[in-house]
C-alpha atoms as a PDB file:
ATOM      1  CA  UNK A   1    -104.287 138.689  -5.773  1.00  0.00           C
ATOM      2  CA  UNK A   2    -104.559 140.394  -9.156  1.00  0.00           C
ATOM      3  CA  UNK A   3    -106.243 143.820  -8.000  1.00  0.00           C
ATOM      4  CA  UNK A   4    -104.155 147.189  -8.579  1.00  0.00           C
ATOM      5  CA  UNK A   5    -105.723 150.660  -7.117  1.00  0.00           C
ATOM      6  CA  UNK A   6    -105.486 153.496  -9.611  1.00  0.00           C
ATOM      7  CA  UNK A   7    -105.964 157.121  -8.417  1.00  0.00           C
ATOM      8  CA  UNK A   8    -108.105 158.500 -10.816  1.00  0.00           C
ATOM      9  CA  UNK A   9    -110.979 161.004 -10.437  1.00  0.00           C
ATOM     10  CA  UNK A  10    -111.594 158.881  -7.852  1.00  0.00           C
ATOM     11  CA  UNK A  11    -110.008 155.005  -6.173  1.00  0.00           C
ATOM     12  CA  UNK A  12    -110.639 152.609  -8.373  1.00  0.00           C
ATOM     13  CA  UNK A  13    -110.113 148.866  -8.045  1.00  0.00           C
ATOM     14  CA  UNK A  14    -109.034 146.929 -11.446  1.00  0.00           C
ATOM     15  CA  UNK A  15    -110.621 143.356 -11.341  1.00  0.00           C
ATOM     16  CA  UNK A  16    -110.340 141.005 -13.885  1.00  0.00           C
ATOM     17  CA  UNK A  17    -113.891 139.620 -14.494  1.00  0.00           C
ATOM     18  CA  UNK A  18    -112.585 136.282 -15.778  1.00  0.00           C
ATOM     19  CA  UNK A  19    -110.853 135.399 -12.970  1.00  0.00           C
ATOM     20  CA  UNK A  20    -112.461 136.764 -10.206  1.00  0.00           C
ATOM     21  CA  UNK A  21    -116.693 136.649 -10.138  1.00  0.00           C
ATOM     22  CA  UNK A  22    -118.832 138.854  -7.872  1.00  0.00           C
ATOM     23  CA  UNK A  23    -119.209 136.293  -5.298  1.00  0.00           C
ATOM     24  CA  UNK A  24    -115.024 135.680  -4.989  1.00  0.00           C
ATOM     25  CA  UNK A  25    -115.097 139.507  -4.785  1.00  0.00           C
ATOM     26  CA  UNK A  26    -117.690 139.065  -1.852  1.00  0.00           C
ATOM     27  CA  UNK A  27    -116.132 136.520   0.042  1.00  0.00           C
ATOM     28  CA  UNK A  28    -112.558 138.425  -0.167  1.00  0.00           C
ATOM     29  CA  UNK A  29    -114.491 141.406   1.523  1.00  0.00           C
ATOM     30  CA  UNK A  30    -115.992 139.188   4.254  1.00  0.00           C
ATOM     31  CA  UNK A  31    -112.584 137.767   5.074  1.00  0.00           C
ATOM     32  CA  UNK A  32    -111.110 141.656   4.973  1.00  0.00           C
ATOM     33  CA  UNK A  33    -108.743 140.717   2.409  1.00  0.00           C
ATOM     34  CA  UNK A  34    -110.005 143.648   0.455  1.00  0.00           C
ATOM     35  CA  UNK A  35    -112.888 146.110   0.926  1.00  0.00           C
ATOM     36  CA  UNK A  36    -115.396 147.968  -1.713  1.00  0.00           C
ATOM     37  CA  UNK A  37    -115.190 151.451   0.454  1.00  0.00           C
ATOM     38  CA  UNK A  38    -112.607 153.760   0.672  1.00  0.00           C
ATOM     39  CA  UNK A  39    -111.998 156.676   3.572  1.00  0.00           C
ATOM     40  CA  UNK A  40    -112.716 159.915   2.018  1.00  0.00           C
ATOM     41  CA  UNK A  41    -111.155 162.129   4.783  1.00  0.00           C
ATOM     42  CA  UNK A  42    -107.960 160.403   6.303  1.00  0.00           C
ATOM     43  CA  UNK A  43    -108.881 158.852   9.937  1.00  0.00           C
ATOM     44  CA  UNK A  44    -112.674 159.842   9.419  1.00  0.00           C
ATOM     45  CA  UNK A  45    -115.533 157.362   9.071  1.00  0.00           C
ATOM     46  CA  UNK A  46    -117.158 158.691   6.174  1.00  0.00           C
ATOM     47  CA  UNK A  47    -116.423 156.459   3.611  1.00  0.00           C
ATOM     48  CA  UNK A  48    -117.876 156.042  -0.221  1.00  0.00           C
ATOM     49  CA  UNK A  49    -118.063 152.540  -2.825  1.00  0.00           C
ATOM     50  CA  UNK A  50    -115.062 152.295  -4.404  1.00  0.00           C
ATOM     51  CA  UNK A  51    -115.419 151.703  -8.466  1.00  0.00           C
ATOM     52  CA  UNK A  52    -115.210 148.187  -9.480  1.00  0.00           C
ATOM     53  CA  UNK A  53    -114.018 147.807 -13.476  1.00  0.00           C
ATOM     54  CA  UNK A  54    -112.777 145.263 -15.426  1.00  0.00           C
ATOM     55  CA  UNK A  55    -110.787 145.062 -18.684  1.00  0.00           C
ATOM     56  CA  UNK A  56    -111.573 141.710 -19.393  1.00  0.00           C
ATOM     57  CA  UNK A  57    -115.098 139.993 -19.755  1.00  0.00           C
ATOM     58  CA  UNK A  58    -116.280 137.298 -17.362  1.00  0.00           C
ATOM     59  CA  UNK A  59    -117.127 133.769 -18.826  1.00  0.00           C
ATOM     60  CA  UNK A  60    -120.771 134.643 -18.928  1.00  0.00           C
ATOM     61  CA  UNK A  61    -119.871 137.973 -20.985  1.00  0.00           C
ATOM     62  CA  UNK A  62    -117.418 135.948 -23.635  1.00  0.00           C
ATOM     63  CA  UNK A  63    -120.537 133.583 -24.262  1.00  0.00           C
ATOM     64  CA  UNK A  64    -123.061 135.820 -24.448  1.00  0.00           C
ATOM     65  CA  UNK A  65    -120.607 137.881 -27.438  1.00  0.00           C
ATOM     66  CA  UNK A  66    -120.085 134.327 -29.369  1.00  0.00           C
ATOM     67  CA  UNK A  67    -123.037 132.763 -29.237  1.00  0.00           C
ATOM     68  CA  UNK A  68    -125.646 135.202 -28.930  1.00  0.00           C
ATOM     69  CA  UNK A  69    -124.226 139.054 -30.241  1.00  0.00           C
ATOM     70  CA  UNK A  70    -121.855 137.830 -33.284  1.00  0.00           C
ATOM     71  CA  UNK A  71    -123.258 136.772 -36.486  1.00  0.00           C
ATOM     72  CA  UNK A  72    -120.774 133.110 -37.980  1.00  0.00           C
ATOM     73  CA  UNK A  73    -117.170 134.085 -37.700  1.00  0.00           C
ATOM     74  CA  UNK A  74    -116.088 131.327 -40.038  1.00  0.00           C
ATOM     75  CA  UNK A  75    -113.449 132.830 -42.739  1.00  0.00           C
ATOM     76  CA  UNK A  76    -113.242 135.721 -40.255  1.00  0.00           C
ATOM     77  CA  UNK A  77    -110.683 138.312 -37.816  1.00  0.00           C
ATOM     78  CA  UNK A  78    -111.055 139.151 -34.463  1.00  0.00           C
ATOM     79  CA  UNK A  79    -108.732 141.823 -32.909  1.00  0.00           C
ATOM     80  CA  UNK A  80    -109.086 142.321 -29.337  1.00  0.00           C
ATOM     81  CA  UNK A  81    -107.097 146.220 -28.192  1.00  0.00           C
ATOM     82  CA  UNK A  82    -105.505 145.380 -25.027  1.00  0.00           C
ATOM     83  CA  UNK A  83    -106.093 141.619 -24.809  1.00  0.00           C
ATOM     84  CA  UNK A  84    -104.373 141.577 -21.142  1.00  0.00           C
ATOM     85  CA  UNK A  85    -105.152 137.782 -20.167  1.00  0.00           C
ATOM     86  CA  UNK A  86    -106.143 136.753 -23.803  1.00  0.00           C
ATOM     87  CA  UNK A  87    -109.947 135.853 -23.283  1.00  0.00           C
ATOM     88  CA  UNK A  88    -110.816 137.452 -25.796  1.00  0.00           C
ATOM     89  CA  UNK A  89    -109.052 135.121 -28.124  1.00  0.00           C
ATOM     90  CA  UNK A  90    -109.459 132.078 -25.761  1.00  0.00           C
ATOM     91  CA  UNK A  91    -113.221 132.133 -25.437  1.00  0.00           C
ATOM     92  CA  UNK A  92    -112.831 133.344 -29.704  1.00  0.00           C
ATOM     93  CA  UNK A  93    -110.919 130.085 -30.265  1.00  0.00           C
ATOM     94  CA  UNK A  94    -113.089 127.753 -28.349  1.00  0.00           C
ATOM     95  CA  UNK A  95    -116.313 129.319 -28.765  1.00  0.00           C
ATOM     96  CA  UNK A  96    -116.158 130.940 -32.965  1.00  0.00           C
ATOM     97  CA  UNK A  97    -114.333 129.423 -36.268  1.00  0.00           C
ATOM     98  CA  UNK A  98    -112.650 132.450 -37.096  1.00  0.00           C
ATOM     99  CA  UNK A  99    -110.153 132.084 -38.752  1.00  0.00           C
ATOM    100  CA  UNK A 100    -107.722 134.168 -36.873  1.00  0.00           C
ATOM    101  CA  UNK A 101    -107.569 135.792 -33.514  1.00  0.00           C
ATOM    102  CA  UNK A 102    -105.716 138.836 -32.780  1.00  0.00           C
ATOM    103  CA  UNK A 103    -103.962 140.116 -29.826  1.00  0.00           C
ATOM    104  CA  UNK A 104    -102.857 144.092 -29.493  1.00  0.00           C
ATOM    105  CA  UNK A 105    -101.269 144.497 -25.780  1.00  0.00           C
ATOM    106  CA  UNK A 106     -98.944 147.411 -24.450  1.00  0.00           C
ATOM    107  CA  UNK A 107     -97.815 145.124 -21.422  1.00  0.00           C
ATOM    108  CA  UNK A 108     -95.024 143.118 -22.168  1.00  0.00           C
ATOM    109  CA  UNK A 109     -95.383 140.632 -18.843  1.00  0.00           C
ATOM    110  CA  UNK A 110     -99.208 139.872 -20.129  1.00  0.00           C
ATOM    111  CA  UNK A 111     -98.228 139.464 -23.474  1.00  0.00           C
ATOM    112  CA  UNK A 112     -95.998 136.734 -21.969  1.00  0.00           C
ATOM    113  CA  UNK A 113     -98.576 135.135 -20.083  1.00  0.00           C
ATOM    114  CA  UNK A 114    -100.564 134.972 -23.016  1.00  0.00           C
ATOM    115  CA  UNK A 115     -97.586 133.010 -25.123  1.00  0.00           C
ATOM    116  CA  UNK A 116     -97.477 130.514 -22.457  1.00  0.00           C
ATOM    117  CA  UNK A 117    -101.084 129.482 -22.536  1.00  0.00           C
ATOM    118  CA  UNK A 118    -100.855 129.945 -26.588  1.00  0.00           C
ATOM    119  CA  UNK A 119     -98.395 127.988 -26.353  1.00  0.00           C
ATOM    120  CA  UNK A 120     -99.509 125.489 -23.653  1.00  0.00           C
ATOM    121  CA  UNK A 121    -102.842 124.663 -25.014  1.00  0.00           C
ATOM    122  CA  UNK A 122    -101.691 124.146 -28.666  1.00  0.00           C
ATOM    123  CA  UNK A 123    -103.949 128.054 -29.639  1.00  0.00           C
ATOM    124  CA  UNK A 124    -100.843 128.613 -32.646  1.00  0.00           C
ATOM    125  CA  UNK A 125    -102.811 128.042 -35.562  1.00  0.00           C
ATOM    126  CA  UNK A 126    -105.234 131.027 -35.204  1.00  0.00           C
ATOM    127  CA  UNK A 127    -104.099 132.997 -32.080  1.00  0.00           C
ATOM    128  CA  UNK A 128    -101.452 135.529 -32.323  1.00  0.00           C
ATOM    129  CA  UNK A 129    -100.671 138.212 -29.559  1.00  0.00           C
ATOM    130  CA  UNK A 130     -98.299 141.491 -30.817  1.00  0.00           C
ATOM    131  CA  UNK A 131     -96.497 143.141 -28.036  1.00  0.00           C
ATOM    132  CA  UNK A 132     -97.398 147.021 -29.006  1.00  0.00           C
ATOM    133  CA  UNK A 133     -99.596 150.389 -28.842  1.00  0.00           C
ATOM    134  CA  UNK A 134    -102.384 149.719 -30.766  1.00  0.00           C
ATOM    135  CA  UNK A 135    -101.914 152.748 -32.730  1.00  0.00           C
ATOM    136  CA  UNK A 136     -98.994 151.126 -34.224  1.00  0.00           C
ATOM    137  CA  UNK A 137    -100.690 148.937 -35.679  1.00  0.00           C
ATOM    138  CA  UNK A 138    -102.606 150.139 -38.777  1.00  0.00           C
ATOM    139  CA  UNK A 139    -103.050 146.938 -40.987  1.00  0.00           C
ATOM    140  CA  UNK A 140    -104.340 145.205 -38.505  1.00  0.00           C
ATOM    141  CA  UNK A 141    -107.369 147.201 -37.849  1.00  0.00           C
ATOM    142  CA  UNK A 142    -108.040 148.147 -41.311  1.00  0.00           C
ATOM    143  CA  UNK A 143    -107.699 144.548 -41.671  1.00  0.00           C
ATOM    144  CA  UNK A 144    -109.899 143.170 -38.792  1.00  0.00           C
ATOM    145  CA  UNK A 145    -114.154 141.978 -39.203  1.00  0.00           C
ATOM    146  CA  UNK A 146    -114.593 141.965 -35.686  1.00  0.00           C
ATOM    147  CA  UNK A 147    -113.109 144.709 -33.182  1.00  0.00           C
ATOM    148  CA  UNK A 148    -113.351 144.433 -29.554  1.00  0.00           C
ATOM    149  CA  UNK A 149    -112.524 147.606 -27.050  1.00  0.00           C
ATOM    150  CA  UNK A 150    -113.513 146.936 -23.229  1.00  0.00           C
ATOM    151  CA  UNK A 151    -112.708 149.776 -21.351  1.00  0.00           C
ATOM    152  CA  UNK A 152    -109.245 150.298 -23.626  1.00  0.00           C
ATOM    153  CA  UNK A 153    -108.424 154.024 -22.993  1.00  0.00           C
ATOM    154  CA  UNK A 154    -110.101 155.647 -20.654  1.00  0.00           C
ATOM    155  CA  UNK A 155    -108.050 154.525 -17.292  1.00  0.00           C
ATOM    156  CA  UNK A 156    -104.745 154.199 -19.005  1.00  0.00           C
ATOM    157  CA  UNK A 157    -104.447 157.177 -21.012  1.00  0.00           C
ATOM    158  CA  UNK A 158    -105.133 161.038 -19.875  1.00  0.00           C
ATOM    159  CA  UNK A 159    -107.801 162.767 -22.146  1.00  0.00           C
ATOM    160  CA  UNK A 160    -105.709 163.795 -24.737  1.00  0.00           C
ATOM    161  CA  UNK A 161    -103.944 160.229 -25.501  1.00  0.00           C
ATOM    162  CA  UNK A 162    -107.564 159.432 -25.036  1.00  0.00           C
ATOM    163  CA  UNK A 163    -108.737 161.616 -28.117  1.00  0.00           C
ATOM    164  CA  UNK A 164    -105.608 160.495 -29.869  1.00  0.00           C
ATOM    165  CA  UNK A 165    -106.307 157.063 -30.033  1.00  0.00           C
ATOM    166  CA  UNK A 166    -109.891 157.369 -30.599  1.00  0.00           C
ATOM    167  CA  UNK A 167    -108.989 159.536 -33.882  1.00  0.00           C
ATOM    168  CA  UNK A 168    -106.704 157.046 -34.886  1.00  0.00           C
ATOM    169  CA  UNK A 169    -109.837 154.094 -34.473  1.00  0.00           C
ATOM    170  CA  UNK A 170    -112.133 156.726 -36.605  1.00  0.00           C
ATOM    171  CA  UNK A 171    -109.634 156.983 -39.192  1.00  0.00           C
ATOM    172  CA  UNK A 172    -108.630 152.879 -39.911  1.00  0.00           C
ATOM    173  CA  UNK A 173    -111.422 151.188 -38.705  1.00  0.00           C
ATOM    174  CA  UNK A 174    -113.061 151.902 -41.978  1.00  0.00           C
ATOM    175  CA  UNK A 175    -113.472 148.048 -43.165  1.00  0.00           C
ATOM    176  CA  UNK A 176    -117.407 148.550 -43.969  1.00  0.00           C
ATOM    177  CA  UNK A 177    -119.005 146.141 -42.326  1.00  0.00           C
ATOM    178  CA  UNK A 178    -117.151 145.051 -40.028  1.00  0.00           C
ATOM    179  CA  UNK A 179    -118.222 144.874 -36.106  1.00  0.00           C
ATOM    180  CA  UNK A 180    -116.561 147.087 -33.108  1.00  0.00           C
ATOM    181  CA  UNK A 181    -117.709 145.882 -29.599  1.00  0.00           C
ATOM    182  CA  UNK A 182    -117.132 148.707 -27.209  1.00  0.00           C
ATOM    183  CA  UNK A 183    -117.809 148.544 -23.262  1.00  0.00           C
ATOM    184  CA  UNK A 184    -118.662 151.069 -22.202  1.00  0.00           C
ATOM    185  CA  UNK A 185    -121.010 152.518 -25.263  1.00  0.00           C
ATOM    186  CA  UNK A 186    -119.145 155.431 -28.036  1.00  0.00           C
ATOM    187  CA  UNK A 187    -121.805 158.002 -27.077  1.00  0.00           C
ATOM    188  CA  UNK A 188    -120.843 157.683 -23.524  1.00  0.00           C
ATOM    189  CA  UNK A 189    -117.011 157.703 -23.673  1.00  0.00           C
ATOM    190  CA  UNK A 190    -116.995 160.496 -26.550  1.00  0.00           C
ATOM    191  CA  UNK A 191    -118.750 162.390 -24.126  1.00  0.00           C
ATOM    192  CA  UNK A 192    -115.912 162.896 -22.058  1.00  0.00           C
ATOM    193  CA  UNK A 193    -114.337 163.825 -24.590  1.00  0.00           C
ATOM    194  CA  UNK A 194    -113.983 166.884 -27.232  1.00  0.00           C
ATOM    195  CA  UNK A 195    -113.866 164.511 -30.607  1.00  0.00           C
ATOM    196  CA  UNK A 196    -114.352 165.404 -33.775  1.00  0.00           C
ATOM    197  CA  UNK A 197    -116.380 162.270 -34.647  1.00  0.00           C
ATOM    198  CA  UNK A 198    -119.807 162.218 -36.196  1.00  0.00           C
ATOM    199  CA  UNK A 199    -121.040 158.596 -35.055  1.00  0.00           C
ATOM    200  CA  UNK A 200    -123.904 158.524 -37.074  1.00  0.00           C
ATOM    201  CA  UNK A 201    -121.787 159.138 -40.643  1.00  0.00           C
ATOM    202  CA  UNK A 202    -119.341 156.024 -39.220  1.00  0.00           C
ATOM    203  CA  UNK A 203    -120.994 153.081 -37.593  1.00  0.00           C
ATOM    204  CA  UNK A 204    -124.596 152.200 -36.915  1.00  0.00           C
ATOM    205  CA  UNK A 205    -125.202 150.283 -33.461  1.00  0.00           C
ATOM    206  CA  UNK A 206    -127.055 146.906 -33.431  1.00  0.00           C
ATOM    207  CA  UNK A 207    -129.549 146.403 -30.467  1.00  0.00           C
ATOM    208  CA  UNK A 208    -128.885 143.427 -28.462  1.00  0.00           C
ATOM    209  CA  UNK A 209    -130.726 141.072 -26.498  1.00  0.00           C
ATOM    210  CA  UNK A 210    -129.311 141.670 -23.357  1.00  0.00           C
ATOM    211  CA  UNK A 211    -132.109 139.356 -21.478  1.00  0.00           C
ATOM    212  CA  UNK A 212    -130.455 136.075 -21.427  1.00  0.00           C
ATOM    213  CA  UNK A 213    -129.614 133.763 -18.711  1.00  0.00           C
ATOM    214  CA  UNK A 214    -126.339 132.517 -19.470  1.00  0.00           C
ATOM    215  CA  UNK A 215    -126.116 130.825 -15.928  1.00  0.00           C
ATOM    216  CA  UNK A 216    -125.364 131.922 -11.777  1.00  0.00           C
ATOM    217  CA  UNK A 217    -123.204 134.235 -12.646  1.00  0.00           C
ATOM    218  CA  UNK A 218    -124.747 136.322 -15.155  1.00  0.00           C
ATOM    219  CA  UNK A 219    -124.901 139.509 -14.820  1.00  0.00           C
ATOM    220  CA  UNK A 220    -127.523 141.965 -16.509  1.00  0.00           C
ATOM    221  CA  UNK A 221    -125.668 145.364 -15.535  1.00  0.00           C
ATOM    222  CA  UNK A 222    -123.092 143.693 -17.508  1.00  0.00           C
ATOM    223  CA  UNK A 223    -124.104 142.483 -20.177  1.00  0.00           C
ATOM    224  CA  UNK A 224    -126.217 145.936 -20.824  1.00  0.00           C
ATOM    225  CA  UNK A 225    -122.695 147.321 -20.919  1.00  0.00           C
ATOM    226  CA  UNK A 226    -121.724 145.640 -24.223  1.00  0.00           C
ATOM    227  CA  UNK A 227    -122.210 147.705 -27.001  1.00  0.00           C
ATOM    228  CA  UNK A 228    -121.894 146.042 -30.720  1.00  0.00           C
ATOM    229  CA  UNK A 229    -121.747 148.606 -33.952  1.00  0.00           C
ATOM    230  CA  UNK A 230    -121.167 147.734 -37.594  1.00  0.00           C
ATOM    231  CA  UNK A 231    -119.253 150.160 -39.331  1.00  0.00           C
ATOM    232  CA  UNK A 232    -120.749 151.779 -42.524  1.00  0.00           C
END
């Protein structure tokens, strides 16, 4: 199973929404194959939730961006930071016309998983993945009409790589305009954070309509995560 355990301020377990749903997640924990408590105090029963966060949206979540939060993409270019499994650009390909889809990944063995399903399902002609830090990659995001960050930084990078790459967003994504999707919201993960970013004097947030049934698995909580701004 895809699930890695990060110590951070506190265990957290990485699950990737667009493989596994909340009921997978429950059945595993029936069958003991994994468990959403840890033990606080070695050999103790007192135990806390663990954190559950994903880096990728569920199927629900990559519908609900396409065909309810995005305005036509036709003519247009998506870059998703840290497009790990690529659903980003699959759901962009199948769901969108834009007219290219961008991939920015650090990890070299998911930027080769990506290639193969690229490659396997014909996605050439307006997917392409590049295998580096995102803040190597200035045209791109000056370039880009639609930027996607789901949870990009904050449990990969310690604060001040944090602050680093969020100064190096402020200062390229300056395309006015264009869209940034960020989960969780700006407010809350500048907050964290000692940035010297006015948000109101760089991108104006769009309200969305969060209260859509996109099916059994949807998911309200998550969908109120997604936060859409257009930069001005």
């Amino acid at each position: 199973m895809y699930f890695q355990i990060q110590k951070l301020q506190k265990p957290t377990i990485h699950v990737d929404a667009f493989l596994y749903n909340d009921d997978t997640i429950d059945i595993l924990c029936e069958e003991g194959k994994m468990s959403r408590n840890y033990c606080m105090s070695c050999g103790s029963t007192k135990t806390a939730p663990l954190d559950f966060v994903s880096h990728s949206f569920s199927i629900p979540e990559l519908r609900f961006l396409f065909h309810h939060a995005f305005p036509d993409l036709s003519g247009k270019t998506l870059l998703d930071v840290g497009s790990r499994l690529g659903a980003v650009l699959f759901a962009g390909y199948v769901y969108s016309s834009a007219s290219r889809l961008y991939g920015v990944e650090i990890n070299p063995e998911l930027c080769d998983l990506q290639e193969k399903i690229i490659n396997k399902y014909n996605f050439l002609d307006r997917i392409q993945v590049h295998h580096a830090d995102i803040c190597s990659q200035k045209t791109l995001l000056q370039g880009a009409d639609v930027i996607v960050l789901n949870n990009v930084f904050e449990y990969f990078l310690n604060k001040e790589e944090q602050i680093k790459a969020w100064m190096f967003m402020y200062e390229n994504l300056r395309k006015k305009g264009s869209l940034i999707v960020t989960v969780p919201g700006l407010k809350e993960s500048f907050s964290k954070l000692q940035v010297n970013i006015q948000l109101s004097e760089w991108v104006e947030e769009i309200e969305l309509d969060t209260d859509i049934f996109l099916g059994p698995d949807t998911d309200q909580d998550a969908l109120s995560d997604i936060h859409l701004y257009k930069v001005l």
